[in-house]
Protein backbone atom coordinates (compact mmCIF):
# COMPACT_ATOMS: atom_id res chain seq x y z
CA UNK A 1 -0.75 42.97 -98.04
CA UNK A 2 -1.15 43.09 -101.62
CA UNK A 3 -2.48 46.42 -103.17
CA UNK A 4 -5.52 44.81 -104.67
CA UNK A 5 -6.51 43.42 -101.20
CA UNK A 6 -6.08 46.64 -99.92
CA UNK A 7 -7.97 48.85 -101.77
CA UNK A 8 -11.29 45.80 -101.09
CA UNK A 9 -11.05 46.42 -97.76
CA UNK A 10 -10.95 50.32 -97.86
CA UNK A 11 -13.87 50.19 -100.36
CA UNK A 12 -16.10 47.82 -98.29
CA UNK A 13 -15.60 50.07 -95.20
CA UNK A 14 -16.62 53.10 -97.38
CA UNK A 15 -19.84 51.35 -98.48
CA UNK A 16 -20.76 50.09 -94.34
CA UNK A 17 -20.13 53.51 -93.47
CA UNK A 18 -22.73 55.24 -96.25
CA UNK A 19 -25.32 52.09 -95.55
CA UNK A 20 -25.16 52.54 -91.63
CA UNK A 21 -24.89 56.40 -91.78
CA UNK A 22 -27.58 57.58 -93.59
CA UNK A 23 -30.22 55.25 -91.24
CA UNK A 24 -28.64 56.97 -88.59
CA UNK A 25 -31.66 58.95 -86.12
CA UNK A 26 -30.85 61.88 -84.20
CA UNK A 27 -31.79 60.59 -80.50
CA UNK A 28 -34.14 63.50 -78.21
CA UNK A 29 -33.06 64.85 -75.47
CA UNK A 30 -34.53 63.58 -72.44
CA UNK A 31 -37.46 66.06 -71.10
CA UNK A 32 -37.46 68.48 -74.02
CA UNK A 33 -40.67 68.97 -75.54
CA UNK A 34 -39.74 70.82 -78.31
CA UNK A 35 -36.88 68.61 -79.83
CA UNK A 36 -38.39 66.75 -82.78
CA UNK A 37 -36.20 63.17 -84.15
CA UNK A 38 -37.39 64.34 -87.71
CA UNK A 39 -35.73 67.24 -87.72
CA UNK A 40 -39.56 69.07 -87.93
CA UNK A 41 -41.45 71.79 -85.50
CA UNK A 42 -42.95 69.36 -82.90
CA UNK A 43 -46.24 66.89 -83.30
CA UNK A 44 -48.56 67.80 -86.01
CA UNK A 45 -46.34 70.13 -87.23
CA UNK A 46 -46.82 72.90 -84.62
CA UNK A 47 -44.13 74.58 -82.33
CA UNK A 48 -45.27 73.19 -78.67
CA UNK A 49 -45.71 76.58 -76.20
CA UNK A 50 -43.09 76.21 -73.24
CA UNK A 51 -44.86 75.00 -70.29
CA UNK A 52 -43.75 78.35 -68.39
CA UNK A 53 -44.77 80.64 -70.57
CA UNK A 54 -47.18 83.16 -68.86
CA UNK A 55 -49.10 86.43 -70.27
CA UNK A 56 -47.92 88.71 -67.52
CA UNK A 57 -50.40 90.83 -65.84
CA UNK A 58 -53.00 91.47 -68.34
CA UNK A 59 -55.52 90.16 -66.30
CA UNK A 60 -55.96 91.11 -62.21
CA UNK A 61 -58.10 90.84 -59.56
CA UNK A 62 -59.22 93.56 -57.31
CA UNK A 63 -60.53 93.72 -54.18
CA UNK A 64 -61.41 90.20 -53.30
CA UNK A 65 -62.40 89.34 -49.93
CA UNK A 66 -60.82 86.03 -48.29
CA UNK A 67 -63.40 85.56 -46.30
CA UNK A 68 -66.95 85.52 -47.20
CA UNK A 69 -70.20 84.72 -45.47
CA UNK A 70 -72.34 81.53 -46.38
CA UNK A 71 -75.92 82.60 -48.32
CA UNK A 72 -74.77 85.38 -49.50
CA UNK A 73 -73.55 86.35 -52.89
CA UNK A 74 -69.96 88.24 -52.36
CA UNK A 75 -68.56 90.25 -55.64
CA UNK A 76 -65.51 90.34 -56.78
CA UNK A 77 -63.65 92.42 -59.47
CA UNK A 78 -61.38 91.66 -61.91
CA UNK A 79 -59.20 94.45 -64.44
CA UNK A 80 -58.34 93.47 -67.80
CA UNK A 81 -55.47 95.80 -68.81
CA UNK A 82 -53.37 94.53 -71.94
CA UNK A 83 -49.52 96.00 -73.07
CA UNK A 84 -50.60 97.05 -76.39
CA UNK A 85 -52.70 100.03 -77.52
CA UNK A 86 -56.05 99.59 -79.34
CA UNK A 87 -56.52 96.03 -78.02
CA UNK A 88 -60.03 94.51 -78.61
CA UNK A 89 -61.82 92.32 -76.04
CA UNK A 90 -63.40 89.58 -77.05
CA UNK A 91 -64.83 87.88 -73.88
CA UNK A 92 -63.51 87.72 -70.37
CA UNK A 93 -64.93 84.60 -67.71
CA UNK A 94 -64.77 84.35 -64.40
CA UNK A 95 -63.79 80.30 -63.11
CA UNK A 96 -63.97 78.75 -59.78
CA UNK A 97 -64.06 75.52 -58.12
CA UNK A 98 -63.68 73.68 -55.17
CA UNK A 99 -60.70 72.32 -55.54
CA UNK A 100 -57.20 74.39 -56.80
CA UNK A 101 -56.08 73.91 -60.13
CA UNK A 102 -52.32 75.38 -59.82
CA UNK A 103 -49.75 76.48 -61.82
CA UNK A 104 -49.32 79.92 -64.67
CA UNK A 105 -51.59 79.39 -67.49
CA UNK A 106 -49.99 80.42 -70.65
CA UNK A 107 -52.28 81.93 -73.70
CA UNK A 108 -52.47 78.24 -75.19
CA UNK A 109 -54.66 77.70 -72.00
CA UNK A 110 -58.50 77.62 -73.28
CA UNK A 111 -61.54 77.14 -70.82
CA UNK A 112 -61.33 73.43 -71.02
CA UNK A 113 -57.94 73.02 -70.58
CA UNK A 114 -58.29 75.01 -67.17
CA UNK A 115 -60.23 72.23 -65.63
CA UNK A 116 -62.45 74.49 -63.54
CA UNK A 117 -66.52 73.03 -62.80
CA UNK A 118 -67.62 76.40 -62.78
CA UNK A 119 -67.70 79.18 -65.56
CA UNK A 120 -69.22 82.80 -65.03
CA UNK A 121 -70.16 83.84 -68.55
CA UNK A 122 -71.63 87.18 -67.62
CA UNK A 123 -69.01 89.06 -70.53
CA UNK A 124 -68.62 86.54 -72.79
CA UNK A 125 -69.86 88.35 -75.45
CA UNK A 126 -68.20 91.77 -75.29
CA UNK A 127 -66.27 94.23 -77.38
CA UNK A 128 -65.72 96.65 -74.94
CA UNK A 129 -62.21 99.42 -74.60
CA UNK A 130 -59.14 98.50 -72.82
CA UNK A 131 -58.44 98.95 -70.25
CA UNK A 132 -61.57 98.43 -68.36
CA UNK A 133 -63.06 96.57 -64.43
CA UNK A 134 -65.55 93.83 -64.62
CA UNK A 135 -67.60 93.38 -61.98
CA UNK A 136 -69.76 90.31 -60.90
CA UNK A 137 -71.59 88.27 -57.89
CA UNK A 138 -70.36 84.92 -57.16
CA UNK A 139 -73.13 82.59 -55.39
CA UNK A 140 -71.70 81.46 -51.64
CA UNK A 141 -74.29 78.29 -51.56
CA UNK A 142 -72.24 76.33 -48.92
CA UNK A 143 -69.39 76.30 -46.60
CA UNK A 144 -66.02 75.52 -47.64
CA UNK A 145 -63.02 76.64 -50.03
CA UNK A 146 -63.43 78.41 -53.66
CA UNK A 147 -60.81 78.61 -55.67
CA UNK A 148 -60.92 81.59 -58.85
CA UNK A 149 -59.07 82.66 -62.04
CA UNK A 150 -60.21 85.39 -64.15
CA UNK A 151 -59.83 84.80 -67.89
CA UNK A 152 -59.70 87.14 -70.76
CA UNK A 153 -59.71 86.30 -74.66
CA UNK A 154 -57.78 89.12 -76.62
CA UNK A 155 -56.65 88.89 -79.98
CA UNK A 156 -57.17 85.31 -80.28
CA UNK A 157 -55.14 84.51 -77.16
CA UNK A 158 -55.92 83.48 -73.23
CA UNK A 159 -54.66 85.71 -70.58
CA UNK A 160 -54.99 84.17 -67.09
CA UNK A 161 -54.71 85.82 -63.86
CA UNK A 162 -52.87 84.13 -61.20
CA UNK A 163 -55.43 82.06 -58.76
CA UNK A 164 -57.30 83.56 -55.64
CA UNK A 165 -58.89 82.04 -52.77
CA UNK A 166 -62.45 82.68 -51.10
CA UNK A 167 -63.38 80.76 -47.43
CA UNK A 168 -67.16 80.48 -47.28
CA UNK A 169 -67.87 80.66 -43.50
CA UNK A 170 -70.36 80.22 -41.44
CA UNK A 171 -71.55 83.12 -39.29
CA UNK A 172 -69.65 81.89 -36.34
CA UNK A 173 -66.68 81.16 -38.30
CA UNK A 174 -66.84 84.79 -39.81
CA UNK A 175 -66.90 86.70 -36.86
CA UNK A 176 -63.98 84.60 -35.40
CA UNK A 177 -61.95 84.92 -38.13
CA UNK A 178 -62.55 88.60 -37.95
CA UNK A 179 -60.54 88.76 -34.16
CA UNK A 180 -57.61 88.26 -36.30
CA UNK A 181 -56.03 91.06 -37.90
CA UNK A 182 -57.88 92.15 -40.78
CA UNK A 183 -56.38 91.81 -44.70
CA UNK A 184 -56.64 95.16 -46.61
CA UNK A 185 -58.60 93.70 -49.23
CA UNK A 186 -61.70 93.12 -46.37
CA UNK A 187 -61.32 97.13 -45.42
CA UNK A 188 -64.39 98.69 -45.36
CA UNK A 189 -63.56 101.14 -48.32
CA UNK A 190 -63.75 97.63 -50.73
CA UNK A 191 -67.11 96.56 -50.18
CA UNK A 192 -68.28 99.43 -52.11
CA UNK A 193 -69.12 103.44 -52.26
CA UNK A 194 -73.04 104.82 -53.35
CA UNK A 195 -73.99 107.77 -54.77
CA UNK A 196 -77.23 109.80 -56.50
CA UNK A 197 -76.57 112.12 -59.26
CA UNK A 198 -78.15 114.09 -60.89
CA UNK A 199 -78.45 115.98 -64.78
CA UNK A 200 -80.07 118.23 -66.27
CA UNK A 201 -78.75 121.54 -67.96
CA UNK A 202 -76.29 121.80 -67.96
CA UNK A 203 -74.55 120.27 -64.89
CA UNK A 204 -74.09 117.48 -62.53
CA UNK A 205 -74.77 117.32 -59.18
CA UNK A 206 -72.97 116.60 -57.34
CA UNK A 207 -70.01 117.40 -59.39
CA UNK A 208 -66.89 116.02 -57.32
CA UNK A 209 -67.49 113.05 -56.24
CA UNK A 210 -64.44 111.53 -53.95
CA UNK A 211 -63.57 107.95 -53.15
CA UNK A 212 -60.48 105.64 -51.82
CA UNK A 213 -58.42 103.47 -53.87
CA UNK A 214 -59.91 99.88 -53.95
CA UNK A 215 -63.55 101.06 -53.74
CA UNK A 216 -66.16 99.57 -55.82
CA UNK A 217 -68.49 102.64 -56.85
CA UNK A 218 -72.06 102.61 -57.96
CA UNK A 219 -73.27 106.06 -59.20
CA UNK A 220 -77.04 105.95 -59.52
CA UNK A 221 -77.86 109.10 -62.37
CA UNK A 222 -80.88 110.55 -62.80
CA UNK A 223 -81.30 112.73 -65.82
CA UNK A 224 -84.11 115.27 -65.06
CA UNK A 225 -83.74 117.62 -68.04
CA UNK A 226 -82.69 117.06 -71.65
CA UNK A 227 -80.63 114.67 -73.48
CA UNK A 228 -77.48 113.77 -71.97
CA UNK A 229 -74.36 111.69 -71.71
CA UNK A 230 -72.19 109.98 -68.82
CA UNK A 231 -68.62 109.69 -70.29
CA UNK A 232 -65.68 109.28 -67.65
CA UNK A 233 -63.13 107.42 -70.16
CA UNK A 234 -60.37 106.60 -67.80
CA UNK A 235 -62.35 103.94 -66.50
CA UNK A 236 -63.74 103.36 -69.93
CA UNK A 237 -67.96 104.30 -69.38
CA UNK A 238 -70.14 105.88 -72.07
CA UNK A 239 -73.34 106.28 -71.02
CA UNK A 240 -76.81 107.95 -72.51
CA UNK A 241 -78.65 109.16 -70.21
CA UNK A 242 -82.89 109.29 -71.30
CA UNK A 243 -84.81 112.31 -70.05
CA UNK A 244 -86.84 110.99 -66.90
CA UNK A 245 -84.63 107.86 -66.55
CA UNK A 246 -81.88 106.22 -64.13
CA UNK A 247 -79.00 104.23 -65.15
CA UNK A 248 -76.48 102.95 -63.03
CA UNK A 249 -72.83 103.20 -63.52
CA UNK A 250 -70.27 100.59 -61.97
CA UNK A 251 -66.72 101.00 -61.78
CA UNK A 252 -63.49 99.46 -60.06
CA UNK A 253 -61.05 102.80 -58.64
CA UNK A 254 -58.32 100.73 -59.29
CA UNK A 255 -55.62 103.63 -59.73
CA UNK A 256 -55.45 107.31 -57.97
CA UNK A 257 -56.05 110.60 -59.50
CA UNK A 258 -58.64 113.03 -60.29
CA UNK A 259 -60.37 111.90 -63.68
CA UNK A 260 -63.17 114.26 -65.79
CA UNK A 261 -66.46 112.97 -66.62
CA UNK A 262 -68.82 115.13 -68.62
CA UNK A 263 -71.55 114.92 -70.82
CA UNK A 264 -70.89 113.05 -74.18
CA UNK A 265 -74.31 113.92 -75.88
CA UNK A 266 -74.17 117.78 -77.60
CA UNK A 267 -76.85 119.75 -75.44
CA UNK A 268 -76.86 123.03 -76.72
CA UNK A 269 -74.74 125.95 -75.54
CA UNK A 270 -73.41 125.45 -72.42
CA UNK A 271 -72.47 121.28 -73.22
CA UNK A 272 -68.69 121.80 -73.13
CA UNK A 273 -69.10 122.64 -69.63
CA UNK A 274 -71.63 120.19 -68.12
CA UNK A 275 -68.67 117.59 -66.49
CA UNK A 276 -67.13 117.12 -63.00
CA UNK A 277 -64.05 115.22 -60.93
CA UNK A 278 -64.06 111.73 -59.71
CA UNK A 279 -61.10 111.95 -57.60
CA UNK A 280 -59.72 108.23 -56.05
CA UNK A 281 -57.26 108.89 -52.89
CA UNK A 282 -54.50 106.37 -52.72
């Protein structure tokens, strides 16, 4: 072949290869979300959250009872507890329906994209220290299967517990589903603890007061004498406590060990030892 001919051909095959090259798309992989053909961070621009991607255990339930009895409210308990120090709360929901909606929620999960009819909004506007037990009543209007997730908003981000479920029962069904052997969560030591307190100067009384584990305590405090405070900050309470008032205190013993409360209001000379022991037995 003649050198002239030759060097047409190479160049023509240089010129198809830059034309047909530089069209050329980079193909997605099948099932990957996160692979973009431009080359950019996903649609819109955004980096896509992994569908698995969970919080972890920020956000737990307590306590809850499987099976609950129709016409009457039942409570359950939920701890909000994140990794990092100093967190702030911004609102924490409690969500339940009759059908399940499964599946770990990552913290791109908002309210709507939950899918759950019902929303508790009891905390939803809250700035309260971590960590800390909320507490609520959930209605039991008719018989059949509730399904829950509590939800906290931290930082900007969803945290999701994993989902619970509630049987509402008649009474008949209730007692016969009691023959069977019983879940630790429906012990008697969960449906809840009382006590009456009260101060004055410069004490408590009683001062020890001793509960299981699990227990949901009310503490009902009378203050009969001066100005006072109610501050047991393990479980994150701060209370003021009028002269000739009540005020009731509601906590989750969600961990064991003896915990001080004392008085967080200065009383005069003997303040620094007005406090007492709230000790939880595993």
């Amino acid at each position: 072949m003649p050198h002239t001919q030759r060097f047409r051909i190479v160049l023509a095959t240089a010129l198809l290869s830059t034309v047909f090259g530089g069209c050329a798309r980079q193909t997605p992989t099948p099932g990957n979300p996160n692979e973009n053909p431009s080359g950019g961070a996903g649609i819109g621009g955004a980096t896509p959250t992994p569908a698995g991607s969970v919080t972890g255990d920020v956000v737990t339930f307590f306590g809850v009872r499987t099976n609950v009895l129709v016409g009457q409210p039942f409570e359950v308990t939920w701890r909000v507890q994140p990794a990092e120090k100093d967190a702030t709360l911004t609102a924490t929901y409690l969500h339940y329906d009759t059908i399940s909606h499964p599946g770990s929620f990552g913290p791109a999960v908002t309210a709507t994209d939950a899918g759950y009819t019902s929303i508790a909004t009891n905390f939803a506007k809250t700035s309260d220290r971590l960590p800390r037990a909320f507490t609520m009543k959930v209605p039991a209007t008719r018989t059949g299967t509730l399904y829950m997730r509590a939800h906290a908003v931290i930082g900007g981000k969803n945290y999701w517990s994993s989902e619970v479920k509630v049987v509402v029962m008649t009474p008949d069904e209730l007692r016969g589903s009691q023959t069977s052997e019983p879940n630790p969560s429906e012990a008697p030591e969960a449906i809840g603890v009382s006590f009456s307190m009260t101060a004055k100067n410069w004490e408590f009384s009683p001062n020890v007061l001793r509960v299981k584990k699990g227990n949901s305590v009310v503490i009902s405090i009378t203050n009969t004498e001066g100005a006072h405070g109610f501050v047991l900050p393990d479980f994150s309470i701060d209370e003021k406590l009028v002269p000739g008032q009540s005020v009731t205190v509601k906590l989750f013993a969600y961990k064991s060990g003896e915990f001080t409360f004392s008085c967080g209001v200065p009383c005069g000379s003997e303040h620094q030892n007005m406090k007492g022991t709230l000790i939880v037995e595993p």
